[in-house]
C-alpha atoms as a PDB file:
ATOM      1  CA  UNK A   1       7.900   5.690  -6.101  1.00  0.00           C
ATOM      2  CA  UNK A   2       7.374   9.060  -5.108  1.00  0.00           C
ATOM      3  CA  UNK A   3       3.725   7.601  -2.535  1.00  0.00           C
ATOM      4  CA  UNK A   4       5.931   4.776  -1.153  1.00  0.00           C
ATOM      5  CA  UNK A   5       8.921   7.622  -0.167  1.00  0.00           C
ATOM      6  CA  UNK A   6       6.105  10.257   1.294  1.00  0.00           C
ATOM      7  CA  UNK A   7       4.938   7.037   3.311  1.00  0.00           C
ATOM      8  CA  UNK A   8       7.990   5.019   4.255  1.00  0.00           C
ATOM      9  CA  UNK A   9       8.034   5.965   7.809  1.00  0.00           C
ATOM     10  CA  UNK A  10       4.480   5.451   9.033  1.00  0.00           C
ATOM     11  CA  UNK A  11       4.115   4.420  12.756  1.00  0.00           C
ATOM     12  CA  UNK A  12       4.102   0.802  12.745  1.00  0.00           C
ATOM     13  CA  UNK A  13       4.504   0.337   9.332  1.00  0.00           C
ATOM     14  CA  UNK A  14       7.864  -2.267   8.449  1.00  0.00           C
ATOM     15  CA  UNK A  15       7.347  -2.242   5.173  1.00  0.00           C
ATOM     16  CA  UNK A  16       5.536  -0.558   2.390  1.00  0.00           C
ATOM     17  CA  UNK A  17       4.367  -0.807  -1.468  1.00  0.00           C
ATOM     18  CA  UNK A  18       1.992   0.889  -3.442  1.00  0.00           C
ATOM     19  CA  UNK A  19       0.445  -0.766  -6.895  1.00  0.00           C
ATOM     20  CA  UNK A  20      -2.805   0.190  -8.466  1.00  0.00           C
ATOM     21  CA  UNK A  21      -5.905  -1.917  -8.135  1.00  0.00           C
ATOM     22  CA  UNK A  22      -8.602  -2.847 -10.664  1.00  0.00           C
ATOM     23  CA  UNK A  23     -12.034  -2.460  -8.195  1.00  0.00           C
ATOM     24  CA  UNK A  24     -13.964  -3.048 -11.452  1.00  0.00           C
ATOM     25  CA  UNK A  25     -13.955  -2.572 -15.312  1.00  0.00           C
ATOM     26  CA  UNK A  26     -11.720   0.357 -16.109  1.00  0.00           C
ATOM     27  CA  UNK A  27     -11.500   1.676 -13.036  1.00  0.00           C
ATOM     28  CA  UNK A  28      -8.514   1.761 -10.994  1.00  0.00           C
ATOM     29  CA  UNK A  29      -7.287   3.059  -7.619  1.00  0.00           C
ATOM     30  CA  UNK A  30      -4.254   3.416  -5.755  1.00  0.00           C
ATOM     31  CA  UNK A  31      -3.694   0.932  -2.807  1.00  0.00           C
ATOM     32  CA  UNK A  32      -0.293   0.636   0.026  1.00  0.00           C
ATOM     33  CA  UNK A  33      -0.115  -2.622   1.024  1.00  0.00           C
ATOM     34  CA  UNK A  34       2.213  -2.863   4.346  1.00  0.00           C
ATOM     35  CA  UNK A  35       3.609  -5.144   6.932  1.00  0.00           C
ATOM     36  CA  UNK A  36       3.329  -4.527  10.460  1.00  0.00           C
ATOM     37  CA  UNK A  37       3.527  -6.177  13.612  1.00  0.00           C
ATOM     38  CA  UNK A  38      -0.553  -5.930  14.637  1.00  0.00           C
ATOM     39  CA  UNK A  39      -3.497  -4.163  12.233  1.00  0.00           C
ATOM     40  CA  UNK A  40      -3.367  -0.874  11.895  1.00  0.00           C
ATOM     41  CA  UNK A  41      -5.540   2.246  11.869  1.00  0.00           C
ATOM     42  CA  UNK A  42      -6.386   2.706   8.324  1.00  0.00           C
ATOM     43  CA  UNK A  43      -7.587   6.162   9.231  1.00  0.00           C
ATOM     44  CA  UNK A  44      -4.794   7.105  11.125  1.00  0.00           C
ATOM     45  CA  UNK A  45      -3.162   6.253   7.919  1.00  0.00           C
ATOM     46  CA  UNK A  46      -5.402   7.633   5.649  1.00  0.00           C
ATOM     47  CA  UNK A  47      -4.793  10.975   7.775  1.00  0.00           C
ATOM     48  CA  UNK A  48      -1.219  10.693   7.869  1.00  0.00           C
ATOM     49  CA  UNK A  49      -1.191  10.213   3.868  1.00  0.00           C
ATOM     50  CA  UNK A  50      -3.250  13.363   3.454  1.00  0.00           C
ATOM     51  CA  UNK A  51      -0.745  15.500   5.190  1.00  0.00           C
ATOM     52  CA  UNK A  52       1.750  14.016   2.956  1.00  0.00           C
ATOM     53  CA  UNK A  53       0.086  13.477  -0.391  1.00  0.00           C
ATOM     54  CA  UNK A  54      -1.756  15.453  -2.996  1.00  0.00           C
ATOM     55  CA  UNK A  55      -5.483  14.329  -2.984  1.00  0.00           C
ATOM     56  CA  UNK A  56      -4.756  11.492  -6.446  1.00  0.00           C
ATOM     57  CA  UNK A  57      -1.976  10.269  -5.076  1.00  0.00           C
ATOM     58  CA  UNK A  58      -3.266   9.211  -1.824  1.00  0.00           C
ATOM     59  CA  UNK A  59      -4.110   5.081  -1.254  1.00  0.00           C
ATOM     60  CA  UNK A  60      -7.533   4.701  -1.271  1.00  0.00           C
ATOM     61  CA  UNK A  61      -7.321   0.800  -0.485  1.00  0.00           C
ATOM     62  CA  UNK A  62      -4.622  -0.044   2.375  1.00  0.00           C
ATOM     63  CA  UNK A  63      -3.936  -3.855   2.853  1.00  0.00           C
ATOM     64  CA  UNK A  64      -2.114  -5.519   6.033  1.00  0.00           C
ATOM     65  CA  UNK A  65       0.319  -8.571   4.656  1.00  0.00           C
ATOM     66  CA  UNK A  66       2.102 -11.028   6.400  1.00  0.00           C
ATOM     67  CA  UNK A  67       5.233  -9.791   3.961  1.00  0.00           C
ATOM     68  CA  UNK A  68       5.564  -8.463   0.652  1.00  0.00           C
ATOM     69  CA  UNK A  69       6.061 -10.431  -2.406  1.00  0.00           C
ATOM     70  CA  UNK A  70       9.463 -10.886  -3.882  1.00  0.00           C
ATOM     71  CA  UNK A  71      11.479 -12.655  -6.649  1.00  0.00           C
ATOM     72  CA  UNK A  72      14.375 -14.686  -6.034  1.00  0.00           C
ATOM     73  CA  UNK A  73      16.803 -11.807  -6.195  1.00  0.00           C
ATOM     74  CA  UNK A  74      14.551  -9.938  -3.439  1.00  0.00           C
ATOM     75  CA  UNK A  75      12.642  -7.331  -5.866  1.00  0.00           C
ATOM     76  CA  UNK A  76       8.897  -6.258  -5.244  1.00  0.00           C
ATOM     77  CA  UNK A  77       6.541  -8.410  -7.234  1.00  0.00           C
ATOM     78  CA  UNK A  78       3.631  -5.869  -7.941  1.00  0.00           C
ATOM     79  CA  UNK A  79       1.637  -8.060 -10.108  1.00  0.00           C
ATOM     80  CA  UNK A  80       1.203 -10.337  -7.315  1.00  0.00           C
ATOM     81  CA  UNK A  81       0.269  -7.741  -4.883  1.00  0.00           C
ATOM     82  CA  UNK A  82      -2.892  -6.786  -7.338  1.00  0.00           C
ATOM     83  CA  UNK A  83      -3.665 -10.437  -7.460  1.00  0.00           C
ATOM     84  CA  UNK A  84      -4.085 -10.418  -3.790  1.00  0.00           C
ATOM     85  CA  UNK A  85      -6.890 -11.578  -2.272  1.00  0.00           C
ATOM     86  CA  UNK A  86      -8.726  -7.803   0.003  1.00  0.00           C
ATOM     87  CA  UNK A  87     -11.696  -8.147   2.321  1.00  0.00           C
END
């Protein structure tokens, strides 16, 4: 994905995936969801993205995970990253 690409090689970030989120009926918004050794500054981030990234394309949600869901032959399971629990 073109977000994940502009995004790959935040400061601290491991690793890095980008899904859309429902946050309620019909209305949807992008969100990265990354690993990293220790939280991270999601406005740092959110800065970062906006030098990067037109305006829609930038996460509006971003979610620290112990590690990022995969199937047994080690591809990205997206649904499962929009079924994941956010504070």
């Amino acid at each position: 994905m073109e977000v994940e690409a502009a995004l790959a090689d935040l400061p601290g970030v491991l690793e890095l995936a980008v899904t859309d989120l429902a946050i309620k009926k019909d209305v949807r918004v992008i969100a990265a969801f990354y690993v990293s050794d220790e939280p991270l500054d999601q406005r740092a981030l959110q800065a970062v993205a906006a030098e990067r990234l037109a305006r829609y394309t930038q996460a509006r949600a971003w979610v620290r995970v112990e590690a990022l869901p995969r199937n047994a032959n080690g591809k990205l399971r997206r649904r499962a990253l929009q079924d994941h629990p956010r504070d």
